[in-house]
Protein backbone atom coordinates (compact mmCIF):
# COMPACT_ATOMS: atom_id res chain seq x y z
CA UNK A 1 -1.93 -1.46 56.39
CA UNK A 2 -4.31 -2.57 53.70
CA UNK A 3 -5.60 0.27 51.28
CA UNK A 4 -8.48 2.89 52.20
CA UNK A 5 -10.92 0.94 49.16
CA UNK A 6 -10.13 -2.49 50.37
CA UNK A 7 -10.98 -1.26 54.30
CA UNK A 8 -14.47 -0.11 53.23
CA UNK A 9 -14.98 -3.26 51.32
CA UNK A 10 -14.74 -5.10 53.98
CA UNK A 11 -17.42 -3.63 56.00
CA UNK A 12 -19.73 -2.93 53.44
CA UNK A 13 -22.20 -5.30 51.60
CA UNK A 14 -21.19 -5.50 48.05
CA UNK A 15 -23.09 -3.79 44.65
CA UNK A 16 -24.69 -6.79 42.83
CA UNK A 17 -25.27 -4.17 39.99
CA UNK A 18 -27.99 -1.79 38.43
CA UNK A 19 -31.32 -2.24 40.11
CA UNK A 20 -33.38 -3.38 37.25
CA UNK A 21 -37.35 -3.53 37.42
CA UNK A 22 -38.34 -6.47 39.60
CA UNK A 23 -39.81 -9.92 37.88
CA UNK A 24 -42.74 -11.85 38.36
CA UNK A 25 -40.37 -14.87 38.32
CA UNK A 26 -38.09 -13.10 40.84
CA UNK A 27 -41.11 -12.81 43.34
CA UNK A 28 -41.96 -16.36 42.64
CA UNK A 29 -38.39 -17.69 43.54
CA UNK A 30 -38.28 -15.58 46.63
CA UNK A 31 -41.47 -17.20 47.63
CA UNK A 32 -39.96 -20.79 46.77
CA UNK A 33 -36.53 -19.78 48.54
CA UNK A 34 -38.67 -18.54 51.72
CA UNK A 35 -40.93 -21.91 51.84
CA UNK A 36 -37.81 -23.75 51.05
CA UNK A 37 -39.88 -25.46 47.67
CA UNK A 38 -38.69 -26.69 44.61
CA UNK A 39 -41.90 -26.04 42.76
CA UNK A 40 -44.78 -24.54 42.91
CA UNK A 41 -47.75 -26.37 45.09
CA UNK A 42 -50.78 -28.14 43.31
CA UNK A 43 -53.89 -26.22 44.41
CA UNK A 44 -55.60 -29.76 46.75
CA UNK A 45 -58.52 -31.58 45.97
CA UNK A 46 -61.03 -30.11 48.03
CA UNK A 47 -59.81 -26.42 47.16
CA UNK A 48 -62.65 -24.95 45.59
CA UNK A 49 -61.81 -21.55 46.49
CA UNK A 50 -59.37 -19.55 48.65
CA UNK A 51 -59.26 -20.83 52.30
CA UNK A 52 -60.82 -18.49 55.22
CA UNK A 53 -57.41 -16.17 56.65
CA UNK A 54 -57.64 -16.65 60.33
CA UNK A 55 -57.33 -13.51 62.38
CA UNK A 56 -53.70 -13.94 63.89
CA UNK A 57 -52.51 -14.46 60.52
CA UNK A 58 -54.20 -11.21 58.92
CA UNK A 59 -52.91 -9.26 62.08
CA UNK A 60 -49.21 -10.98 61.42
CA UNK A 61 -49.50 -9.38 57.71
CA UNK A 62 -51.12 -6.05 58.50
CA UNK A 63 -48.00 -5.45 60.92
CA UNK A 64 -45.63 -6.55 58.80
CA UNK A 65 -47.26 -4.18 56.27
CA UNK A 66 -47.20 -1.27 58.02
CA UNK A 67 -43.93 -0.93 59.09
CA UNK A 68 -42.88 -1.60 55.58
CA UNK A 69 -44.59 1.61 54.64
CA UNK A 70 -43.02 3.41 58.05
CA UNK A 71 -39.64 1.96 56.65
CA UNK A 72 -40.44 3.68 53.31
CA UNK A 73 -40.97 7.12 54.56
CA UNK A 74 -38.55 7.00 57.60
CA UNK A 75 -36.24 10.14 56.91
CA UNK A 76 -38.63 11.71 54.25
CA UNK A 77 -38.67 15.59 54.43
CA UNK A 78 -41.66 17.08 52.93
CA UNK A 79 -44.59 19.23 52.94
CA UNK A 80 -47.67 17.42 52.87
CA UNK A 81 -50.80 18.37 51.11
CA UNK A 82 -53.83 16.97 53.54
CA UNK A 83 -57.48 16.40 51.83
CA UNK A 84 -60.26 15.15 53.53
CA UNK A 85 -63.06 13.13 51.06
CA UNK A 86 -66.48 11.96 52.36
CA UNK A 87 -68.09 8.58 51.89
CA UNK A 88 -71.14 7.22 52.14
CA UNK A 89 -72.51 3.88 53.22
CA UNK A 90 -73.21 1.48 50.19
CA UNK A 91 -74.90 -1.14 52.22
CA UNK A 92 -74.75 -1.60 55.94
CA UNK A 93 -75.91 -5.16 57.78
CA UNK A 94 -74.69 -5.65 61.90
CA UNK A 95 -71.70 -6.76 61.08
CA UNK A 96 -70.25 -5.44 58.02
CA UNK A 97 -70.55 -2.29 56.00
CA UNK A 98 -69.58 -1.32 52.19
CA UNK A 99 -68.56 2.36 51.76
CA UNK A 100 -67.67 4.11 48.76
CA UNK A 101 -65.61 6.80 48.33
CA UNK A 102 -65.98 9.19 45.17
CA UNK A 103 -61.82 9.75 44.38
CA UNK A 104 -61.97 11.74 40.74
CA UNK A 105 -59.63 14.71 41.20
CA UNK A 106 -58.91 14.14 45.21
CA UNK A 107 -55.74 13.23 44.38
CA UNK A 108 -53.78 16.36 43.15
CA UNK A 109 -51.57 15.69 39.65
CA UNK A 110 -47.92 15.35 39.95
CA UNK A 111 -48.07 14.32 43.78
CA UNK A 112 -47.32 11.21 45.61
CA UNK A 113 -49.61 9.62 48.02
CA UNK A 114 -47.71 9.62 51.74
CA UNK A 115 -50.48 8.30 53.94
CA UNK A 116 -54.52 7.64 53.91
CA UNK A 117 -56.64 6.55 56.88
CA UNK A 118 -60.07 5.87 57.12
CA UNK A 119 -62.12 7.35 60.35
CA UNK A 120 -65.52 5.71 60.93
CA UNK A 121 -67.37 7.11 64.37
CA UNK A 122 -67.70 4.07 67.01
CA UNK A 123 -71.41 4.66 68.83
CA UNK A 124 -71.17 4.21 72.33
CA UNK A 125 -72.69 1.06 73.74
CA UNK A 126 -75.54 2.07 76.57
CA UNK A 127 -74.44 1.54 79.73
CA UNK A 128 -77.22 -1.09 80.70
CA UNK A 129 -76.38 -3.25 77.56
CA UNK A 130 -72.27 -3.00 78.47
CA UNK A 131 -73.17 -4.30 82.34
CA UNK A 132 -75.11 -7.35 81.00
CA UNK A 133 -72.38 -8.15 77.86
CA UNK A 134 -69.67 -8.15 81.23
CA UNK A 135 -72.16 -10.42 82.76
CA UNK A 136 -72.66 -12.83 80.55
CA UNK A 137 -69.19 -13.08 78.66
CA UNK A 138 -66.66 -11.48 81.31
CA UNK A 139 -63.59 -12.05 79.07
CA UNK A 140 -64.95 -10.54 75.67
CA UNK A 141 -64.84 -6.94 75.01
CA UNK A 142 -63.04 -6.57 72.04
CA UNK A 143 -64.16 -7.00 68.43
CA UNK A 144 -61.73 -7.43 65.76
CA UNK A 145 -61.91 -4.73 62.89
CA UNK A 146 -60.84 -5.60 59.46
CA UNK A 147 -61.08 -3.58 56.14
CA UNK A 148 -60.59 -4.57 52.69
CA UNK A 149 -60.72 -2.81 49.57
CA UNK A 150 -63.05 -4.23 47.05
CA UNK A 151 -62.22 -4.37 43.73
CA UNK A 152 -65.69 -5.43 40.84
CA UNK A 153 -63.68 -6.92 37.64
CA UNK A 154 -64.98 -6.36 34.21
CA UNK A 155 -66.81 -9.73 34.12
CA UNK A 156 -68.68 -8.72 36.94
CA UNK A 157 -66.88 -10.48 39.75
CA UNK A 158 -64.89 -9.07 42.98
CA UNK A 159 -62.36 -9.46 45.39
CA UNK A 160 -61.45 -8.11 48.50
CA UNK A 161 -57.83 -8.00 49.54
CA UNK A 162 -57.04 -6.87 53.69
CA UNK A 163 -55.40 -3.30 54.03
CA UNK A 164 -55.96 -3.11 57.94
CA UNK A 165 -57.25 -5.39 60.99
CA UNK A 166 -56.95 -4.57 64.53
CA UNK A 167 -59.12 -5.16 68.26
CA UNK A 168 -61.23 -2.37 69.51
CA UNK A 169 -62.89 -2.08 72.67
CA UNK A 170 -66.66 -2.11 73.14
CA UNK A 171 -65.76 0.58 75.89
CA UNK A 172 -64.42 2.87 73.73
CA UNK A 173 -66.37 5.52 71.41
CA UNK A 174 -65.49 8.26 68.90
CA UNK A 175 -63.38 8.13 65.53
CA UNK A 176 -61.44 5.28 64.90
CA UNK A 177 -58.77 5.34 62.33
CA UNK A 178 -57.36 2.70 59.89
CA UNK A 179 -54.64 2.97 58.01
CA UNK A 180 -56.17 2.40 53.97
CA UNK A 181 -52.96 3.49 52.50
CA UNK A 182 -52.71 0.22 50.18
CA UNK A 183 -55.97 0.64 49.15
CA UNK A 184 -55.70 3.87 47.88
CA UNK A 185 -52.56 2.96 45.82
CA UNK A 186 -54.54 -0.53 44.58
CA UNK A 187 -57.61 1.92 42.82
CA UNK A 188 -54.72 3.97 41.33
CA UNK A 189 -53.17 1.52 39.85
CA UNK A 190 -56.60 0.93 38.25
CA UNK A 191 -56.05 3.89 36.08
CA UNK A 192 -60.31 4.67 36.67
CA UNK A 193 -60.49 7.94 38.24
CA UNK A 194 -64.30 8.05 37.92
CA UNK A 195 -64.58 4.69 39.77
CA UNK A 196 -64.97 4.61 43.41
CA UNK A 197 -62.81 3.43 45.99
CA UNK A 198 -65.09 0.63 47.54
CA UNK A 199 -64.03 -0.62 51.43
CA UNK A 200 -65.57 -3.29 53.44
CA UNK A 201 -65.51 -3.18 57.03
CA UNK A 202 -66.13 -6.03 59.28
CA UNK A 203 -66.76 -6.51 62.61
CA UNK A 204 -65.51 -10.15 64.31
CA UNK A 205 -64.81 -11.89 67.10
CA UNK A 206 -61.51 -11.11 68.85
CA UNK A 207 -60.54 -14.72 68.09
CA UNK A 208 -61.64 -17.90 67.02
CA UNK A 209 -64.10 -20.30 69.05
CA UNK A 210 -67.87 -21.40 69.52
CA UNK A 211 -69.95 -18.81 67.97
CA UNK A 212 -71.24 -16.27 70.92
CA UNK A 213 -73.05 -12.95 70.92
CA UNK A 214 -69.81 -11.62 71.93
CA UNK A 215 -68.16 -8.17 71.51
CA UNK A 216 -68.88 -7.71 67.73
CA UNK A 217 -72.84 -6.96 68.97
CA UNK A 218 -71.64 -4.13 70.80
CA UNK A 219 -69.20 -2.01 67.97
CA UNK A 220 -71.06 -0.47 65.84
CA UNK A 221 -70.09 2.36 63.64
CA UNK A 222 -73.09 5.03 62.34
CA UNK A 223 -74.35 4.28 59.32
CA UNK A 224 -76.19 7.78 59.73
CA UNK A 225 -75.80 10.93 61.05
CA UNK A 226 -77.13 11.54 64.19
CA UNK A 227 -78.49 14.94 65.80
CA UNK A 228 -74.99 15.48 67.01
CA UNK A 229 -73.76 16.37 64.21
CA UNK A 230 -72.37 14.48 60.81
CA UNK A 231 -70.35 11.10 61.48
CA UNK A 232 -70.47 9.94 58.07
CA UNK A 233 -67.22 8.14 56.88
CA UNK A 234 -64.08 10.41 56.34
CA UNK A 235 -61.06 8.98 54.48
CA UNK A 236 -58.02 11.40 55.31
CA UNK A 237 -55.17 11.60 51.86
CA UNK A 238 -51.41 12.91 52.86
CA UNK A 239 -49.59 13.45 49.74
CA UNK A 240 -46.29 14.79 49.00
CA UNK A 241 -45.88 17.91 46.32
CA UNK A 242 -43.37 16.49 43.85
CA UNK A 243 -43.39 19.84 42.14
CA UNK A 244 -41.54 21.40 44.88
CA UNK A 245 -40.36 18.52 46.73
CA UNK A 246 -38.96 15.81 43.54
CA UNK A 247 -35.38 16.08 44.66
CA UNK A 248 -36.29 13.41 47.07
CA UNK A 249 -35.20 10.71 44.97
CA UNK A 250 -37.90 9.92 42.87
CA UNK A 251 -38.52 10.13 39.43
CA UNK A 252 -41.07 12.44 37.58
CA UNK A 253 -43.50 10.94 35.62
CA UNK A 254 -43.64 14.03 33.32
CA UNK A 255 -40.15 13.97 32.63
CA UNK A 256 -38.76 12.13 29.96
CA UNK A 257 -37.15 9.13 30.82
CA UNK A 258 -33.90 9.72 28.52
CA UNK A 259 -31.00 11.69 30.22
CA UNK A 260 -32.71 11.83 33.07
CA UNK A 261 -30.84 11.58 36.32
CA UNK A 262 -30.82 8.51 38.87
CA UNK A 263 -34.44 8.30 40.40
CA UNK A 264 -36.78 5.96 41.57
CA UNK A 265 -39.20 4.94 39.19
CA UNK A 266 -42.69 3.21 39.72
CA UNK A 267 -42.95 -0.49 39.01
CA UNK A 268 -46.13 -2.48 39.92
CA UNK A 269 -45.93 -6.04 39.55
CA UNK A 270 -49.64 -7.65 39.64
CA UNK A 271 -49.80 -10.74 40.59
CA UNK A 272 -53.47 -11.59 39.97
CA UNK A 273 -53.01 -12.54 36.47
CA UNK A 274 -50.06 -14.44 37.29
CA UNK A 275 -51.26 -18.82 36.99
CA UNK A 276 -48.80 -19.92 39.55
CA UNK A 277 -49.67 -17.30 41.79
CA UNK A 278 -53.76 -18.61 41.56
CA UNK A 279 -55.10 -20.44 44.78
CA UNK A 280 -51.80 -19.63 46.10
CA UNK A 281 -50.79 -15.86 46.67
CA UNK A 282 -53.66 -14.98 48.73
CA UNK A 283 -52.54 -11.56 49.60
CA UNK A 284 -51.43 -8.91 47.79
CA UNK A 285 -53.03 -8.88 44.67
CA UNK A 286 -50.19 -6.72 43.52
CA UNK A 287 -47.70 -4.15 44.89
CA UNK A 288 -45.29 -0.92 44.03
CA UNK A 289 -41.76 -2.41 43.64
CA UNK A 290 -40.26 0.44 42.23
CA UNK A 291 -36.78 0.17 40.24
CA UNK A 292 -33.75 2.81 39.82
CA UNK A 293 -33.41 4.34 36.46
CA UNK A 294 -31.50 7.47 34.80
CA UNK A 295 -27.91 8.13 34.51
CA UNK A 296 -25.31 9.34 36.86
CA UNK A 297 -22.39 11.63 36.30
CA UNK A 298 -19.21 10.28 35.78
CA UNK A 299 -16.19 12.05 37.81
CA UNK A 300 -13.33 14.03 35.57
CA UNK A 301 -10.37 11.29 34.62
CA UNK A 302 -7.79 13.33 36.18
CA UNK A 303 -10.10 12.79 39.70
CA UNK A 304 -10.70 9.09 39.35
CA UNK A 305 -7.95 7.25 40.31
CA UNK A 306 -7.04 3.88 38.77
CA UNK A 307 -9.11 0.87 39.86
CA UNK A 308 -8.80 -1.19 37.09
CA UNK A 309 -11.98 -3.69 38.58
CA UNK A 310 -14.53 -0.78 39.07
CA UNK A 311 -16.60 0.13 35.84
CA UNK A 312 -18.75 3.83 35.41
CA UNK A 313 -21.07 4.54 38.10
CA UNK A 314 -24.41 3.48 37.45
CA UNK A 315 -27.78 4.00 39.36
CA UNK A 316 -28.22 1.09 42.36
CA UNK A 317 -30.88 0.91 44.87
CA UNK A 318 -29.38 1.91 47.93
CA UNK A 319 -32.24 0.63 50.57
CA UNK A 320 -34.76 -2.12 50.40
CA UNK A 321 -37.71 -3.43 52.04
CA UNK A 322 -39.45 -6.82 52.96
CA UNK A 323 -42.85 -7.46 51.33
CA UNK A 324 -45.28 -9.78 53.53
CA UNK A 325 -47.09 -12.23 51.90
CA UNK A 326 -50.04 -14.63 52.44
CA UNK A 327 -50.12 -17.98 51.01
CA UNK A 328 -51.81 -21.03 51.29
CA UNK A 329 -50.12 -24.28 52.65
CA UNK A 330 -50.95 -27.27 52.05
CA UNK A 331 -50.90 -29.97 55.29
CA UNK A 332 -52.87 -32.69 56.21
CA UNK A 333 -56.30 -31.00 57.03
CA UNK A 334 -56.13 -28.51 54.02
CA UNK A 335 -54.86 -25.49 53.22
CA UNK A 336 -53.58 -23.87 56.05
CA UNK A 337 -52.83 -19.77 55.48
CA UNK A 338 -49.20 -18.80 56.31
CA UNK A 339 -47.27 -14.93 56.60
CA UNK A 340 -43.99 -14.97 54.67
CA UNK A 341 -41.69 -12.14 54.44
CA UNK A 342 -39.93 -11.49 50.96
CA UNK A 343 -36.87 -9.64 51.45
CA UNK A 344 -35.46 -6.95 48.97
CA UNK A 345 -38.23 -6.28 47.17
CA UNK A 346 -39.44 -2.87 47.05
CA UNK A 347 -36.80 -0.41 46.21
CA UNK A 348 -36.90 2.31 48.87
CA UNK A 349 -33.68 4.81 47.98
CA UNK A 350 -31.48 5.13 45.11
CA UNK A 351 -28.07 5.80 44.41
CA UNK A 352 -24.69 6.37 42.00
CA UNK A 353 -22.23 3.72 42.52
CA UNK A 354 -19.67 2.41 40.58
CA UNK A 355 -20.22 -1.08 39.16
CA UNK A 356 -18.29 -3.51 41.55
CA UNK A 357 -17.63 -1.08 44.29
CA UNK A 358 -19.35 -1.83 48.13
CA UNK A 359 -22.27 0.11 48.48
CA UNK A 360 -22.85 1.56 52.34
CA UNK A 361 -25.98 0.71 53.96
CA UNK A 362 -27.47 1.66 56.86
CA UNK A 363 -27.96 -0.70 59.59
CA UNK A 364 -32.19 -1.27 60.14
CA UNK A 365 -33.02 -0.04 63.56
């Protein structure tokens, strides 16, 4: 019968070693190992800009998004801290709104954000008006939602990167909500408290074909409040007391990072001043990768018995997530926008291994 250590090596996936931060050029062989490249594509001739993201393909990333972040606080136990913030509509036209949200001191110090969502009050369509939408376009009466955070650069330019996109029915009425967590953590990473979080809302067709006075008429969300009381836009923060709640596995920023013990620390990688990732990375702009720092203890040497091919445990990411990405490919017609999933790289749990030794993982649901 083989040995206890050889047993569990044989089931579980082996330690490649101390989870350092993640790389630019590791995201950008990921994305070459995914595509199955050798290089990275010329931007084509006719590519002034970034190509239009059709609406299956922003749906495809906005799912593949959220259960990333469901993956990341699967298990969590905490108390969470719940603030509501108003907003106000910046500019509002039939099919789009801009709303700004004021965000100086809404997020309480030493926390971590858990969950936002945005709630915007659908009007109810008049009856009369419903009847003759069913009568002239039976088979439309859903509009496609999508909202983007909006960031204004220094030089005085912007860009808008999707957070959520789903269909809502011209039936329905009341608060919708949308989940705006990446938003939120894209104006923190800012570092400009006194700047607003900006979000654009549009309103489509649920897919694409001839242009019609469809569905996206009919959903409308109040730019004003009514006599009914205020509808104005609400944006909903969850976040997690590290104070009381730290021993969760992540690191605290106050703390100094010598002797500290195995955490997980914050790592954004940004990817929009990246040059290979220009006319090519279409979404995210950037994103939290996280990495495992800090030391672990090391047993007693009359405890450890002698493996001779194990060295002193050392802090290893224990769980990891996908990260969807949009990128353009290039075929025949044009650029064509395409979903790919980049495995491994946010760290989501950390833990003390010894270097060489099998690290046990749980199997994804």
């Amino acid at each position: 019968m083989p040995p206890l250590w050889l047993c569990w090596a044989l089931w579980a996936l082996p330690l490649a070693g101390p989870a350092a931060a993640l790389t630019e050029e590791q995201v950008l062989g990921s994305l070459l190992r995914q595509l199955q490249l050798s290089q990275v594509p010329a931007p084509g001739k006719a590519e002034a800009g970034e190509p239009d993201i059709p609406a299956h393909v922003r749906a495809q990333y906005v799912a593949l998004l959220q259960r990333s972040h469901r993956a990341h606080s699967r298990g969590k136990r905490f108390s969470q801290s719940f603030r509501e913030v108003a907003g106000r509509f910046l500019a509002s036209e039939a099919s789009a709104h801009l709303l700004a949200f004021g965000m100086e001191r809404r997020l309480p110090p030493n926390s971590e954000l858990v969950h936002a969502a945005l709630r915007l009050f659908q009007e109810p369509v008049p009856r009369a008006a419903l009847r003759r939408h069913e009568r002239l376009f039976p088979r439309s009466s859903r509009a496609r939602v999508t909202v983007e955070w909006l960031r204004v650069r220094d030089d005085g330019s912007n860009r808008t990167s999707l957070v959520d996109s789903r269909l809502v029915s011209a039936h329905e009425s009341g608060w919708k909500a949308f989940d705006v967590t990446e938003a939120v953590a894209f104006w923190q990473q800012l570092g400009r408290p006194r700047q607003p979080l900006l979000l654009r809302v549009s309103v489509q067709r649920e897919r694409p074909g001839p242009p019609a006075p469809g569905a996206p008429q009919l959903v409308r969300f109040a730019p004003q409040a009514p006599s009914g009381g205020p509808r104005e836009p609400q944006l909903e923060l969850h976040t997690l007391d590290l104070k009381d709640y730290g021993a969760q596995g992540d690191c605290d920023p106050a703390a100094p990072a010598e002797g500290a013990r195995c955490c997980r620390r914050e790592v954004f990688v940004d990817l929009q001043g990246v040059r290979w990732a220009e006319h090519w990375v279409l979404e995210p702009p950037g994103f939290l990768a996280y990495e495992c720092a800090g030391a672990c203890r090391q047993p007693p040497g009359a405890l450890a018995f002698p493996r001779p091919f194990l060295g002193p445990r050392q802090c290893v990411a224990l769980e990891t997530a996908a990260l969807p990405v949009i990128v353009s490919v290039q075929e025949g017609g044009g650029p064509r926008p395409q979903v790919v999933s980049l495995p491994n790289m946010r760290v989501q749990r950390c833990s003390c291994a010894s270097d060489g030794a099998p690290v046990p993982r749980r199997v994804a649901p």
